[in-house]
Structure formats: structure tokens, C-alpha cells
C-alpha atoms as a PDB file:
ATOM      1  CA  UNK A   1     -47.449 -55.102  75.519  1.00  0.00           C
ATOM      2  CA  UNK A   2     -49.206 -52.882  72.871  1.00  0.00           C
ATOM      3  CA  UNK A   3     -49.954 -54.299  69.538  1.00  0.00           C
ATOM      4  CA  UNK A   4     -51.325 -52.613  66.375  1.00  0.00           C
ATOM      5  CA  UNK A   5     -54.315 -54.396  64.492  1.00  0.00           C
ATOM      6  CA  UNK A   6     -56.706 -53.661  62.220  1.00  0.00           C
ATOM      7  CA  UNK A   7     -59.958 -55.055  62.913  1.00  0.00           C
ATOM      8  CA  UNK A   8     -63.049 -55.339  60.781  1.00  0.00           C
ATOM      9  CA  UNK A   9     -61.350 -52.988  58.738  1.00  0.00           C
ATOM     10  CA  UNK A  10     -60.389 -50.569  61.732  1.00  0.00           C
ATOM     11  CA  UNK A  11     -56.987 -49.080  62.656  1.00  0.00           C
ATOM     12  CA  UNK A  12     -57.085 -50.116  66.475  1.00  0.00           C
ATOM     13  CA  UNK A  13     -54.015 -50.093  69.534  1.00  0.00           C
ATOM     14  CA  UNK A  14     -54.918 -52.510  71.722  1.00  0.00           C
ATOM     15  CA  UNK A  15     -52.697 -52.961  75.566  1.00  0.00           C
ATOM     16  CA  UNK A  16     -52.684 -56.596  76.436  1.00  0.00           C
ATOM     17  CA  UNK A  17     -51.804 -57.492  80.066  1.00  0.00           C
ATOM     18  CA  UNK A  18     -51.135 -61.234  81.750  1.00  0.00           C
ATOM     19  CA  UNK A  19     -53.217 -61.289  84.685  1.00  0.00           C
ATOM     20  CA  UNK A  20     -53.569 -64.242  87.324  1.00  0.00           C
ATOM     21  CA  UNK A  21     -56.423 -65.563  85.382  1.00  0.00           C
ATOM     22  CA  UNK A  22     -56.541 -64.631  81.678  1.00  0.00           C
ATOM     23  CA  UNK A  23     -55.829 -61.191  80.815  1.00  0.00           C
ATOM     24  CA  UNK A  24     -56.532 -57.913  80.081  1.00  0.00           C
ATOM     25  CA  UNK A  25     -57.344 -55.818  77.037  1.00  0.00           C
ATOM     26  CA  UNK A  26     -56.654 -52.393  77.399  1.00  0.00           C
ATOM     27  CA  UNK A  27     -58.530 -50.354  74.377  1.00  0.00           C
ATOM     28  CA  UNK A  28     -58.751 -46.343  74.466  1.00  0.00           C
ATOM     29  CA  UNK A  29     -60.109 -46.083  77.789  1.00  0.00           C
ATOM     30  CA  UNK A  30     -61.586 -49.127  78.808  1.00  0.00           C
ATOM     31  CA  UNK A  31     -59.737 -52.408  80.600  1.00  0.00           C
ATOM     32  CA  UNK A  32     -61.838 -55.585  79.633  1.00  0.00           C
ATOM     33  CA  UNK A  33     -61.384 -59.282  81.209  1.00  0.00           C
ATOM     34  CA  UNK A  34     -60.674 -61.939  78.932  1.00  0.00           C
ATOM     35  CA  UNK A  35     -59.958 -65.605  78.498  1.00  0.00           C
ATOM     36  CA  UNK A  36     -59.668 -68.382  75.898  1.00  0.00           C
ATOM     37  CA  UNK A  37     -59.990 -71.720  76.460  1.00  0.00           C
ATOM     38  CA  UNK A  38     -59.732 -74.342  72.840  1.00  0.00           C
ATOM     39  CA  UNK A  39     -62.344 -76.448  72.481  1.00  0.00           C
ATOM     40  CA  UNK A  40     -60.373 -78.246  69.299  1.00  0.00           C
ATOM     41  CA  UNK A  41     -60.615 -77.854  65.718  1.00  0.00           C
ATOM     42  CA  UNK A  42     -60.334 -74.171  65.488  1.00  0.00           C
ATOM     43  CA  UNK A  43     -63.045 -73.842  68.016  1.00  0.00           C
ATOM     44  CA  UNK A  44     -62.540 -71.150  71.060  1.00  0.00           C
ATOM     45  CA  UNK A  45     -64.729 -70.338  74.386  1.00  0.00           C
ATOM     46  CA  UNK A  46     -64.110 -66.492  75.142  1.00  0.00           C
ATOM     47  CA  UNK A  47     -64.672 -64.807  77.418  1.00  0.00           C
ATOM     48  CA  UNK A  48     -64.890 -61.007  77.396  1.00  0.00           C
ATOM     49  CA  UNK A  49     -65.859 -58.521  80.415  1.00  0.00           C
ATOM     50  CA  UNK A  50     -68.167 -61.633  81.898  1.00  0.00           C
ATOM     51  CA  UNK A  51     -69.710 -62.762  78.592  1.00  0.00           C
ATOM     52  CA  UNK A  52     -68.559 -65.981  76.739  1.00  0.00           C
ATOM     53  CA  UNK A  53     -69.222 -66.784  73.144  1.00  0.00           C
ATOM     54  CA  UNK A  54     -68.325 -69.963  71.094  1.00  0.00           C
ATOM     55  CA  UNK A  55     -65.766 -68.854  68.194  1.00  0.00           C
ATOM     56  CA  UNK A  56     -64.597 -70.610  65.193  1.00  0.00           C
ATOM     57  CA  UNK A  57     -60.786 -68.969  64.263  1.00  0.00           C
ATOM     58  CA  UNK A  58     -58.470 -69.748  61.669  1.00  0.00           C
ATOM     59  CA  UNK A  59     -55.104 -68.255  60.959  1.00  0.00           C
ATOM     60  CA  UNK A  60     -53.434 -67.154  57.238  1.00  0.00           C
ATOM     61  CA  UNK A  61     -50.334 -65.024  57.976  1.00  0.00           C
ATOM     62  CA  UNK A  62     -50.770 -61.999  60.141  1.00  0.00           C
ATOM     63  CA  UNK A  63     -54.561 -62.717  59.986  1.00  0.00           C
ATOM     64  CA  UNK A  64     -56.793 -64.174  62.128  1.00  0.00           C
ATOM     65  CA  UNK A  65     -60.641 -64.455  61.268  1.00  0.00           C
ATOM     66  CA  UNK A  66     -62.907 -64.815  63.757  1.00  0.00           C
ATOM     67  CA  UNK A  67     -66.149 -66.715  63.040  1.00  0.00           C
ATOM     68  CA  UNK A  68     -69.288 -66.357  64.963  1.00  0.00           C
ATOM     69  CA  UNK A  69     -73.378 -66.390  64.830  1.00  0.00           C
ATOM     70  CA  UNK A  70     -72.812 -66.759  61.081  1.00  0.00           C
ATOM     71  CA  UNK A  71     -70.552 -63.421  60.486  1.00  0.00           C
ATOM     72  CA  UNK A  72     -67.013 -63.181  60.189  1.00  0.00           C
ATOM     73  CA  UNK A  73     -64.145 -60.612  60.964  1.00  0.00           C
ATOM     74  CA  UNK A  74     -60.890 -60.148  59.862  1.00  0.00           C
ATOM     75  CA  UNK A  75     -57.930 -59.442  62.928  1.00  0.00           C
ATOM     76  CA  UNK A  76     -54.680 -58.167  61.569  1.00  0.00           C
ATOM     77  CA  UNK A  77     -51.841 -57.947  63.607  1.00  0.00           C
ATOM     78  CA  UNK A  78     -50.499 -54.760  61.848  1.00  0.00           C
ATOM     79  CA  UNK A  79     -46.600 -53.385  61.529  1.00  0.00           C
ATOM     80  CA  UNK A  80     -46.944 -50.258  60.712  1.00  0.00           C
ATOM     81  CA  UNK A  81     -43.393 -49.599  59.327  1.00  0.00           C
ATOM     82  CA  UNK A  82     -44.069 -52.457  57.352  1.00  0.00           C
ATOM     83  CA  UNK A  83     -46.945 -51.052  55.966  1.00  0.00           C
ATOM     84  CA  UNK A  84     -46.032 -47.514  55.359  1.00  0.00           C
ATOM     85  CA  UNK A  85     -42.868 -49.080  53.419  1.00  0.00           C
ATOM     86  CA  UNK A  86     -44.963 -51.290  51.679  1.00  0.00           C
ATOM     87  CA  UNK A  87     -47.673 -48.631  50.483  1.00  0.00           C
ATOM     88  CA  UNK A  88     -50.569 -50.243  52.002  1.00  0.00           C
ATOM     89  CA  UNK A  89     -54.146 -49.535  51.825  1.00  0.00           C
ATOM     90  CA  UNK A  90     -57.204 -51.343  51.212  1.00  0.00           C
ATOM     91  CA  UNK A  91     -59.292 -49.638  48.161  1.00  0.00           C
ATOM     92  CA  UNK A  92     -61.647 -47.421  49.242  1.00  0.00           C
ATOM     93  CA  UNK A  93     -65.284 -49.147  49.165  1.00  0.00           C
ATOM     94  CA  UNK A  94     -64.058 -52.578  48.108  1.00  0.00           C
ATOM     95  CA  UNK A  95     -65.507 -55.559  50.038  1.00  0.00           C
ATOM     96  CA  UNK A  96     -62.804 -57.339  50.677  1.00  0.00           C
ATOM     97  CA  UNK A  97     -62.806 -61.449  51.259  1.00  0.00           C
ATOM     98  CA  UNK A  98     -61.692 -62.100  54.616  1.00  0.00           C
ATOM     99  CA  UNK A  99     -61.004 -66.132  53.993  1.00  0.00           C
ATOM    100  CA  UNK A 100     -60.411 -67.952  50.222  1.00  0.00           C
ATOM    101  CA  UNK A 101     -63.605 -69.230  49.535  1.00  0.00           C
ATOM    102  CA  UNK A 102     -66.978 -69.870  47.418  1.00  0.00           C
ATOM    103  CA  UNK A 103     -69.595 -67.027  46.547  1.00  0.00           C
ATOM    104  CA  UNK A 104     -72.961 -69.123  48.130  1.00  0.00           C
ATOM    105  CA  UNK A 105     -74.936 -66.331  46.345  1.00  0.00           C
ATOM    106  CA  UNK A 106     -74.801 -62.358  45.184  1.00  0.00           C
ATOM    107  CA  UNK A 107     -77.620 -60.008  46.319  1.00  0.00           C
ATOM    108  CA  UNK A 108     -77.085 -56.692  44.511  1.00  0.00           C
ATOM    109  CA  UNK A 109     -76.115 -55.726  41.396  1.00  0.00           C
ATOM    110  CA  UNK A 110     -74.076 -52.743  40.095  1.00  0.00           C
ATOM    111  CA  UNK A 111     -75.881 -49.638  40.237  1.00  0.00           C
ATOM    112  CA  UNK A 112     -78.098 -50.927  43.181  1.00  0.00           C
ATOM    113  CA  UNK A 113     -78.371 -48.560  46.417  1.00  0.00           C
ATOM    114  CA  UNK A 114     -77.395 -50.449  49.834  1.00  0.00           C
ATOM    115  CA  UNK A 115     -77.493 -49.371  52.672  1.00  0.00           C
ATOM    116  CA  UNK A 116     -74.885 -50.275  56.009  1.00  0.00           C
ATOM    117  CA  UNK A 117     -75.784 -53.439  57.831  1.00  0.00           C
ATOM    118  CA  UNK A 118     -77.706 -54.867  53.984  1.00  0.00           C
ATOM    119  CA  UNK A 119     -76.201 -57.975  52.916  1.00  0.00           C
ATOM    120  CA  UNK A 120     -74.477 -57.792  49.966  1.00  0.00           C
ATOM    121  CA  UNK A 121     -73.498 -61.688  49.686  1.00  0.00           C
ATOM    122  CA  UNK A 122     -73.197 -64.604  51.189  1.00  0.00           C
ATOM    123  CA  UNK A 123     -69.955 -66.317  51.020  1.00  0.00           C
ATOM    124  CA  UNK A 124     -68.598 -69.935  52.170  1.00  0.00           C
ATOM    125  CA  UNK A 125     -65.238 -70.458  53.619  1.00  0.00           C
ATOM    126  CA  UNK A 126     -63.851 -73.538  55.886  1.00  0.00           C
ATOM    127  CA  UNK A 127     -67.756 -74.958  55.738  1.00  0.00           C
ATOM    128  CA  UNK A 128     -68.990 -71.852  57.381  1.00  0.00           C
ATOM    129  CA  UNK A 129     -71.002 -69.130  55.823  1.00  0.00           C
ATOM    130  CA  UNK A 130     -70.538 -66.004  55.891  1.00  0.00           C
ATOM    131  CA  UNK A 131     -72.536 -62.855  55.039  1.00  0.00           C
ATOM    132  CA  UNK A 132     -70.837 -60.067  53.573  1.00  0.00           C
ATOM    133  CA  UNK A 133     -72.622 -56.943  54.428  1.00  0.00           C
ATOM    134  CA  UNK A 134     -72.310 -52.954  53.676  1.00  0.00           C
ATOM    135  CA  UNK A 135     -70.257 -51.079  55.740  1.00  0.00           C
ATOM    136  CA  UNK A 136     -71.726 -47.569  54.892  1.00  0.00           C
ATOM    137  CA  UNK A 137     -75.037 -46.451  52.499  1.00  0.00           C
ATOM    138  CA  UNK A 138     -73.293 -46.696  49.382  1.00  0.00           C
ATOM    139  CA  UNK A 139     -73.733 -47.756  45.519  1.00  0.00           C
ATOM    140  CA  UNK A 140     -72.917 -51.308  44.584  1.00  0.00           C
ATOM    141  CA  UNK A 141     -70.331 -50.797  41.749  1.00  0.00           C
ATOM    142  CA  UNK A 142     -69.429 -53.708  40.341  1.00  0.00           C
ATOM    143  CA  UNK A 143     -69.674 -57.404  41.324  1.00  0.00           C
ATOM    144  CA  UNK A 144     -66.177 -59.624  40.880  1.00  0.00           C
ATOM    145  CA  UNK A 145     -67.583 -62.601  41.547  1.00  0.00           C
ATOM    146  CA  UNK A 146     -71.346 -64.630  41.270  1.00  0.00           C
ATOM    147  CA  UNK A 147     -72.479 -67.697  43.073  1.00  0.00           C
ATOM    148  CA  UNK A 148     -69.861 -70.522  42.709  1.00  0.00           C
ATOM    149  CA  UNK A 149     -67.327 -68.635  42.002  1.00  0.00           C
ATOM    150  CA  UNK A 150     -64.171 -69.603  43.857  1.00  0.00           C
ATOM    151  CA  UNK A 151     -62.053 -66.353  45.005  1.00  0.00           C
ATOM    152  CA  UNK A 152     -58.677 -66.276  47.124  1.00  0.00           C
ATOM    153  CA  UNK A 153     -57.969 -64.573  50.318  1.00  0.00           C
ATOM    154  CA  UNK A 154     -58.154 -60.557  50.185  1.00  0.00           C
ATOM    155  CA  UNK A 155     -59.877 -60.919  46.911  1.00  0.00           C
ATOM    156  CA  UNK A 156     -62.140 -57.685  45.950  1.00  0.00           C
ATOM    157  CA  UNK A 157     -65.350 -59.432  45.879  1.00  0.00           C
ATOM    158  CA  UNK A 158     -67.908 -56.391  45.033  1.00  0.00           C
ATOM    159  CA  UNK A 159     -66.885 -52.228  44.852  1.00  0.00           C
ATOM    160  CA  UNK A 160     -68.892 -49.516  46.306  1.00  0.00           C
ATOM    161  CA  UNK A 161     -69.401 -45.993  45.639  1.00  0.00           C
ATOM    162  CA  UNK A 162     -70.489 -43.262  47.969  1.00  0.00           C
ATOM    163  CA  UNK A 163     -73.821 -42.473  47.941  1.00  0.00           C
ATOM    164  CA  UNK A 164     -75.686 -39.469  47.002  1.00  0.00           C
ATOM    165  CA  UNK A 165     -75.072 -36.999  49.612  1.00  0.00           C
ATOM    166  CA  UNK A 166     -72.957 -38.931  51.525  1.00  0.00           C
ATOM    167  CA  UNK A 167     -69.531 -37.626  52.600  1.00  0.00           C
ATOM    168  CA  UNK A 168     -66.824 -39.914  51.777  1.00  0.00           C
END
């Protein structure tokens, strides 16, 4: 079976296939071994291509957000009819809130230069926190929301601009 997500904010085909224990992931041209086993409460062991990680997941709609070491990412089970009917698209440069939550605390400010992997807040959702971090070198544009704010799922938390020189 071949299923359309987008992950972390990436378009991404992945093949999945039943095998006699667990299954298989088929992505671009790589086969990885994998296995779930609940541990209650939301809580998952996985195992992927020998290594196995503790998860925390929790599903809203066609979204599934995956909890771990503090950092969380949004799994979409896309339909891309759907979505091309619909007019989809996430704004470009918007940090997006993966879960409804509460802004723990805001570390830029508009007109502040960030650069990819630099936290840009940290955010609390289902008792877990979460940092929210740059995807690209960019310009913070403006903030939407400061600590103890409340926000709902998909809410634009903080825009970003391009940066000087950069390309996008």
C-alpha cells in the first residue's frame, strides 16, 4: 500500500508492507524494518531499521504528532485530490502549531535574524513541551502569540521572512 503524508512539513510517498514480524517502510530507495508495540496512554516502543525509541503520539483528524526527546512532528496522512480541490497550502515561513496548546515562552522578536535549528519558542501541549525551532536562516516577522497564550491546532504561531541573500 502507498500512502501520501506530509511530514515535518515535507511532501513524502511512503510504501508500507506487512511482513511476518512488523513491517516495512519503503521510502525513495530505501526498505526500513519497523515495529510498534503500545506501552498505554499514547505511549509507543518503535522500532526502526534495529533502533527503538520511546514515543508519545496523539491523533486530531488526519494528523498524528509524534513526541520525542522533547521535540515534536506533525504526520499527515495526505489526499491529494482533496487537497488540490481544497486549495491547500501552508503559508510560506509560518510556524505552524502542530498540537492546541500554551506558549511556555517566546525567544525572538520581529525583526530578529534566526537561523535553522534556533529555537524560536517553546510551546506546551498534552503536558509535554515542545520547542519550536527555525526551519531555514530567516527573519522573525511577527510573533502571534507570547507566553501563556493559549492557541488552537494549526494556529500560525510566529512568521518568517527570507533572509538576506537567501533564495526562497
Amino acid at each position: 500500500m502507498r500512502c501520501e503524508f506530509t511530514i515535518a512539513g515535507v511532501e513524502q510517498t511512503v510504501g508500507v508492507s506487512r511482513r511476518q514480524e512488523g513491517f516495512a517502510l519503503h521510502l525513495d530507495d530505501r526498505t526500513l524494518a519497523a515495529d510498534m508495540e503500545s506501552l498505554g496512554n499514547g505511549r509507543h516502543r518503535v522500532a526502526l531499521d534495529g533502533r527503538t525509541a520511546e514515543v508519545t503520539l496523539a491523533t486530531a483528524g488526519d494528523s498524528t504528532f509524534v513526541h520525542l526527546d522533547g521535540q515534536c512532528w506533525e504526520v499527515e496522512r495526505r489526499d491529494p485530490a482533496a487537497a488540490a480541490a481544497a486549495g491547500e497550502g501552508a503559508a510560506a515561513g509560518a510556524v505552524v502549531a502542530p498540537m492546541p496548546g500554551t506558549v511556555i515562552s517566546v525567544a525572538v522578536e520581529p525583526g530578529q535574524e534566526v537561523v535553522r535549528g534556533q529555537a524560536l519558542m517553546v510551546i506546551e501541549s498534552m503536558k509535554l513541551e515542545t520547542t519550536m525551532s527555525a526551519d531555514a536562516d530567516a527573519v522573525v516577522g511577527e510573533v502571534h502569540f507570547q507566553a501563556g497564550d493559549t492557541f488552537p491546532l494549526k494556529a500560525v504561531l510566529l512568521s518568517l521572512e527570507p533572509a538576506a541573500g537567501s533564495d526562497d
